[in-house]
N, C-alpha and C. Protein backbone atom coordinates (compact mmCIF):
# COMPACT_ATOMS: atom_id res chain seq x y z
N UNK A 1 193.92 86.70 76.61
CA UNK A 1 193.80 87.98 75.91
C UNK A 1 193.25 87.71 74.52
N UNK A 2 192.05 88.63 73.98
CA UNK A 2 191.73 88.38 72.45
C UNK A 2 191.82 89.52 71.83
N UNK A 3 192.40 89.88 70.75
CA UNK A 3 192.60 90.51 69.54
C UNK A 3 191.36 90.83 68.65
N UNK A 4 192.10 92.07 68.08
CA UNK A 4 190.87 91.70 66.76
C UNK A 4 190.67 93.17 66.12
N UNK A 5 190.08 93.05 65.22
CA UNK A 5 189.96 94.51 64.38
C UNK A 5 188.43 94.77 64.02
N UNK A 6 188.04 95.74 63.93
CA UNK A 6 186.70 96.17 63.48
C UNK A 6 186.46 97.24 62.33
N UNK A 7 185.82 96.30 61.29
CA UNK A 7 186.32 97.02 60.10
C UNK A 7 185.06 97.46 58.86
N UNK A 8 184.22 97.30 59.95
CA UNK A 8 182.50 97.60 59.26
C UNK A 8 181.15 97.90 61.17
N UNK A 9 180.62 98.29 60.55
CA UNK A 9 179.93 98.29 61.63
C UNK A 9 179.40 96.45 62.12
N UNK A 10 178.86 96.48 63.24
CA UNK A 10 179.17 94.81 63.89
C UNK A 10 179.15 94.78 65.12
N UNK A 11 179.24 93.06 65.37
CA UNK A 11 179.78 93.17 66.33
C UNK A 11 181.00 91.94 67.02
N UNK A 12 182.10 92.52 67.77
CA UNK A 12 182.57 90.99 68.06
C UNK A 12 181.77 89.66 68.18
N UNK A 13 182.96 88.56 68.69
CA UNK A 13 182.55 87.41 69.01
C UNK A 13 182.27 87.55 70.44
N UNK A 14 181.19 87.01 71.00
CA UNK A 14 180.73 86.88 72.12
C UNK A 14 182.16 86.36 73.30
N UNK A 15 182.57 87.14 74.36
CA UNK A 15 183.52 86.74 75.15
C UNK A 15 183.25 86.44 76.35
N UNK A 16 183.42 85.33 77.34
CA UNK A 16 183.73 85.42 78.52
C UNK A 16 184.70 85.08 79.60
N UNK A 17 183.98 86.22 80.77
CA UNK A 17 184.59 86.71 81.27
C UNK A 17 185.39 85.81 82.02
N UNK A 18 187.16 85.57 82.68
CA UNK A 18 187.59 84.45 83.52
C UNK A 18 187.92 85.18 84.92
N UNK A 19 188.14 86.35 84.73
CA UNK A 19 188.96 86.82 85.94
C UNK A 19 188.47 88.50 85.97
N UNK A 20 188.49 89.37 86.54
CA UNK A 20 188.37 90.18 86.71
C UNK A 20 189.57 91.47 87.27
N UNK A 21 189.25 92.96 87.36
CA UNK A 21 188.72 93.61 85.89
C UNK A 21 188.78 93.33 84.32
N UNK A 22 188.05 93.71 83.36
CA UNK A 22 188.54 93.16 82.48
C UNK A 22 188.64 94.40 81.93
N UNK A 23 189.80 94.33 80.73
CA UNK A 23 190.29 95.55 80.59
C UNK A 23 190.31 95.68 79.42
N UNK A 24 189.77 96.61 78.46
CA UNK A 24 189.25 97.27 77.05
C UNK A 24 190.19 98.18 76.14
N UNK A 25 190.88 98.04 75.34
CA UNK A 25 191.61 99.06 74.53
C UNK A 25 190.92 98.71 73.17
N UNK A 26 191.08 100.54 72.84
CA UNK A 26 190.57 100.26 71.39
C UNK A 26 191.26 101.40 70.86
N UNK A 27 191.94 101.61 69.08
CA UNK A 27 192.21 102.17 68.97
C UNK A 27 192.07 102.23 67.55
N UNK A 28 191.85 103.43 66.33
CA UNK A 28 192.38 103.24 65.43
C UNK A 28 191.93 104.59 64.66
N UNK A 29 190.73 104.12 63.27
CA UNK A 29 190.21 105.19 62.80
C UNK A 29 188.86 105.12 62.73
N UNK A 30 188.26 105.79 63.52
CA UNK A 30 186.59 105.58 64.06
C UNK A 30 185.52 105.96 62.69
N UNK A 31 185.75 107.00 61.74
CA UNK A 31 185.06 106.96 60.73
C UNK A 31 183.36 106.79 61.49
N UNK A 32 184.02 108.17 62.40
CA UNK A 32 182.73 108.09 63.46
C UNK A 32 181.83 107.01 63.94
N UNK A 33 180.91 107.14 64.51
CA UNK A 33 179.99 105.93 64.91
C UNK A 33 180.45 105.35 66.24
N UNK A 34 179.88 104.68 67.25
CA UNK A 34 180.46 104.67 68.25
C UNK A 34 180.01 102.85 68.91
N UNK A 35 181.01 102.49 69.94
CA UNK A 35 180.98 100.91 70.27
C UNK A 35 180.39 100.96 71.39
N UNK A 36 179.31 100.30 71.52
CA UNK A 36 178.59 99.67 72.66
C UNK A 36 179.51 98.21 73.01
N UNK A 37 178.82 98.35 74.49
CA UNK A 37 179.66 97.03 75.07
C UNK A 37 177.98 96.40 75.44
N UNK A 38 177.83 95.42 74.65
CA UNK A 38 176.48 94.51 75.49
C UNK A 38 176.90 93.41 76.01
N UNK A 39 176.31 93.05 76.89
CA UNK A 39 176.07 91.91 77.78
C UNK A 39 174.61 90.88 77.96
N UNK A 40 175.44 89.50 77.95
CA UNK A 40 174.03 88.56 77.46
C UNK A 40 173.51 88.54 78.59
N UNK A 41 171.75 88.25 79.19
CA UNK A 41 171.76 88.00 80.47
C UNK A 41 170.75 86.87 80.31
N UNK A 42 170.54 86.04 80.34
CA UNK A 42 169.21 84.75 80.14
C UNK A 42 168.96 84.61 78.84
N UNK A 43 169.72 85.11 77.96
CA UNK A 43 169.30 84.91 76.13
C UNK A 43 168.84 86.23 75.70
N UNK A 44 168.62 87.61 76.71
CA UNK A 44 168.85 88.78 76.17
C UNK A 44 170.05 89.69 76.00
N UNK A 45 170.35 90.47 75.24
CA UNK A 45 170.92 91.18 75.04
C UNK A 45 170.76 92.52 75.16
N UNK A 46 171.56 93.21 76.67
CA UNK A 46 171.20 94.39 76.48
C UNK A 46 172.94 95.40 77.12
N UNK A 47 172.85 97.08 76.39
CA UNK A 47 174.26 97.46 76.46
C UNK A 47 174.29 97.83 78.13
N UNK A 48 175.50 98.27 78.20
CA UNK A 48 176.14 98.17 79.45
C UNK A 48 175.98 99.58 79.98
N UNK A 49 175.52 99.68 81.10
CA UNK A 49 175.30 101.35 81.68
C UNK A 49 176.19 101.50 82.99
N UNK A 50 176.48 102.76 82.67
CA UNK A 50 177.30 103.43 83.54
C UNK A 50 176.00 104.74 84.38
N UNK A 51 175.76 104.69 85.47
CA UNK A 51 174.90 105.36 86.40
C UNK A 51 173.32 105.78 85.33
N UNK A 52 172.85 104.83 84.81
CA UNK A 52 171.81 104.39 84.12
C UNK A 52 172.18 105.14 82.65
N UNK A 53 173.62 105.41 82.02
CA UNK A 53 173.17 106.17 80.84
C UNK A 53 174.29 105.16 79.71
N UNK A 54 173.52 104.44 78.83
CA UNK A 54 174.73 103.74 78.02
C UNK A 54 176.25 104.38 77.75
N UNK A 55 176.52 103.17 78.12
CA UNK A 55 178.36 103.35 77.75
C UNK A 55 178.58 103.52 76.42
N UNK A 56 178.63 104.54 75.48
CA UNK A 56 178.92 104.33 74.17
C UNK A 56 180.72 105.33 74.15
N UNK A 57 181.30 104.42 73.50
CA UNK A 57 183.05 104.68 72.93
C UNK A 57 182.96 105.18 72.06
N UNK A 58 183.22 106.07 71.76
CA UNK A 58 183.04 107.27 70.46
C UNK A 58 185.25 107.71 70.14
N UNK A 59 185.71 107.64 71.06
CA UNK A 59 187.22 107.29 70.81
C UNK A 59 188.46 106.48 71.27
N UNK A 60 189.52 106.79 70.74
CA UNK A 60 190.28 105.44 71.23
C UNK A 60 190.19 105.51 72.63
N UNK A 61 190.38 104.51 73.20
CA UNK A 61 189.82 104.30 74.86
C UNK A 61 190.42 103.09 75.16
N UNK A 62 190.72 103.21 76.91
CA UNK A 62 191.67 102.45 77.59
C UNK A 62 190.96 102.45 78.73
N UNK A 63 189.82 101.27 79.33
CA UNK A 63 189.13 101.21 80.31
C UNK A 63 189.28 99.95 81.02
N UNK A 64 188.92 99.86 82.38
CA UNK A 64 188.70 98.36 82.69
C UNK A 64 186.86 98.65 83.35
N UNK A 65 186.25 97.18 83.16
CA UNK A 65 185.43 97.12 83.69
C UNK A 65 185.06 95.87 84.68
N UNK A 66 184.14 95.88 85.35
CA UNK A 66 184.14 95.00 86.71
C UNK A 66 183.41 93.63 85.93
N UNK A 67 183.22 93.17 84.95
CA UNK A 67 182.45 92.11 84.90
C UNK A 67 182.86 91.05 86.07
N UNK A 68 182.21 90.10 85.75
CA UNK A 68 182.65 89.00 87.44
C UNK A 68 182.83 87.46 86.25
N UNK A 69 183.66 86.74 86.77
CA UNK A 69 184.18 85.42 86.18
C UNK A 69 182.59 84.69 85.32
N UNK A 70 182.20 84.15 84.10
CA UNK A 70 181.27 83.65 83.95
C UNK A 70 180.39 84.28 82.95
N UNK A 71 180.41 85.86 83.05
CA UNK A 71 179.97 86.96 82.33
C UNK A 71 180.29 86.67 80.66
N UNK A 72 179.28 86.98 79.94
CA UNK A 72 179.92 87.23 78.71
C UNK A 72 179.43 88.36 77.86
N UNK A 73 179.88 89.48 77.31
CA UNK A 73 179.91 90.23 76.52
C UNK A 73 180.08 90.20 75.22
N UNK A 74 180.41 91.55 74.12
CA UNK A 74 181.04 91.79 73.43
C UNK A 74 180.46 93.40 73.02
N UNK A 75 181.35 93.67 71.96
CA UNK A 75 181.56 94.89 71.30
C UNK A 75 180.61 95.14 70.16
N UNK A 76 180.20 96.28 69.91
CA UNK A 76 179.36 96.23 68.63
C UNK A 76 179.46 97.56 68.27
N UNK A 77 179.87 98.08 67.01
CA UNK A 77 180.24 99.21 66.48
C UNK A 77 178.32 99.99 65.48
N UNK A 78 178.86 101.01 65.73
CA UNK A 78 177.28 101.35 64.91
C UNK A 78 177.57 102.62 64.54
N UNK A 79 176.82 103.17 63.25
CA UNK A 79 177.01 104.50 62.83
C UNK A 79 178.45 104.98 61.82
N UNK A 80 179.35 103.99 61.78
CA UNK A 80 181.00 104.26 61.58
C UNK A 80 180.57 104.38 59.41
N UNK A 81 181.76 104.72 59.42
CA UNK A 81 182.12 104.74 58.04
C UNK A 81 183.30 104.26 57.80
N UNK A 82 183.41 103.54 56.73
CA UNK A 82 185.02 103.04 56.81
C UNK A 82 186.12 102.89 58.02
N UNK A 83 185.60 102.48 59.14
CA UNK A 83 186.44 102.39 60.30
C UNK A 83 187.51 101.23 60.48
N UNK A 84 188.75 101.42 60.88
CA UNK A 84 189.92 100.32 61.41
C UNK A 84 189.85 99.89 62.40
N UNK A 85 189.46 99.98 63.72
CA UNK A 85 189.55 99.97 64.82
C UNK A 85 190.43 98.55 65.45
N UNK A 86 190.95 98.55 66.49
CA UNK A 86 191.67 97.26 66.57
C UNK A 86 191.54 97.21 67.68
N UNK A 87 190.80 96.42 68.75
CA UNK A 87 190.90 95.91 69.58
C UNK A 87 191.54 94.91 70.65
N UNK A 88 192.13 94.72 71.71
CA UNK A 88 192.80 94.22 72.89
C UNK A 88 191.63 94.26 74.17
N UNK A 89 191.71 92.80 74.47
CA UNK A 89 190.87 92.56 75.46
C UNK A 89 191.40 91.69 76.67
N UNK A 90 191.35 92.17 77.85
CA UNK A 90 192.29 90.88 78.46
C UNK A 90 191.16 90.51 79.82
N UNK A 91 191.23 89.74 80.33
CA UNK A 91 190.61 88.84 81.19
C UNK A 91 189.11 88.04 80.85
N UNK A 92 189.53 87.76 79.81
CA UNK A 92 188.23 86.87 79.38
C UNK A 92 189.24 85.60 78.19
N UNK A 93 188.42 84.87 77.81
CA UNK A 93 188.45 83.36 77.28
C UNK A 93 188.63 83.13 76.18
């Protein structure tokens, strides 16, 4: 499980994935602006779509997603103002 807070726009530390679902909480004071979840694939970086339309988190949120063992992601906040946000991540490294 990794921790962590988000306290400017950014983005986490790169995570991967060990086990599957992996499961996403976020919670705090958004100071609007909203978190993409990207994923590396060959040295690109691109965000994560749900039936071709980006996943963007605009509030506190409690999701799991299917990555597969090996995967690595992370979080990246954009648009926010003075935001807290605190993050919980579990099935990754």
């Amino acid at each position: 499980m990794k921790t962590g807070t988000l306290a400017a726009d950014g983005s986490t530390p790169w995570f991967m994935v060990n086990s599957h679902p992996v499961h996403i909480a976020i919670n705090g004071t958004w100071g609007s602006g909203s978190i993409a979840i990207q994923q590396e694939i060959q040295g690109t970086v691109s965000s994560i779509l749900d039936e071709g339309t980006i996943i963007a988190i605009t509030a506190d949120d409690n999701s799991s997603y299917n990555f597969m063992p090996g995967d690595t992601f992370r979080l990246t906040l954009s648009g926010s103002t003075s935001p807290d946000l605190d993050y919980k991540i579990t099935g990754v490294v």
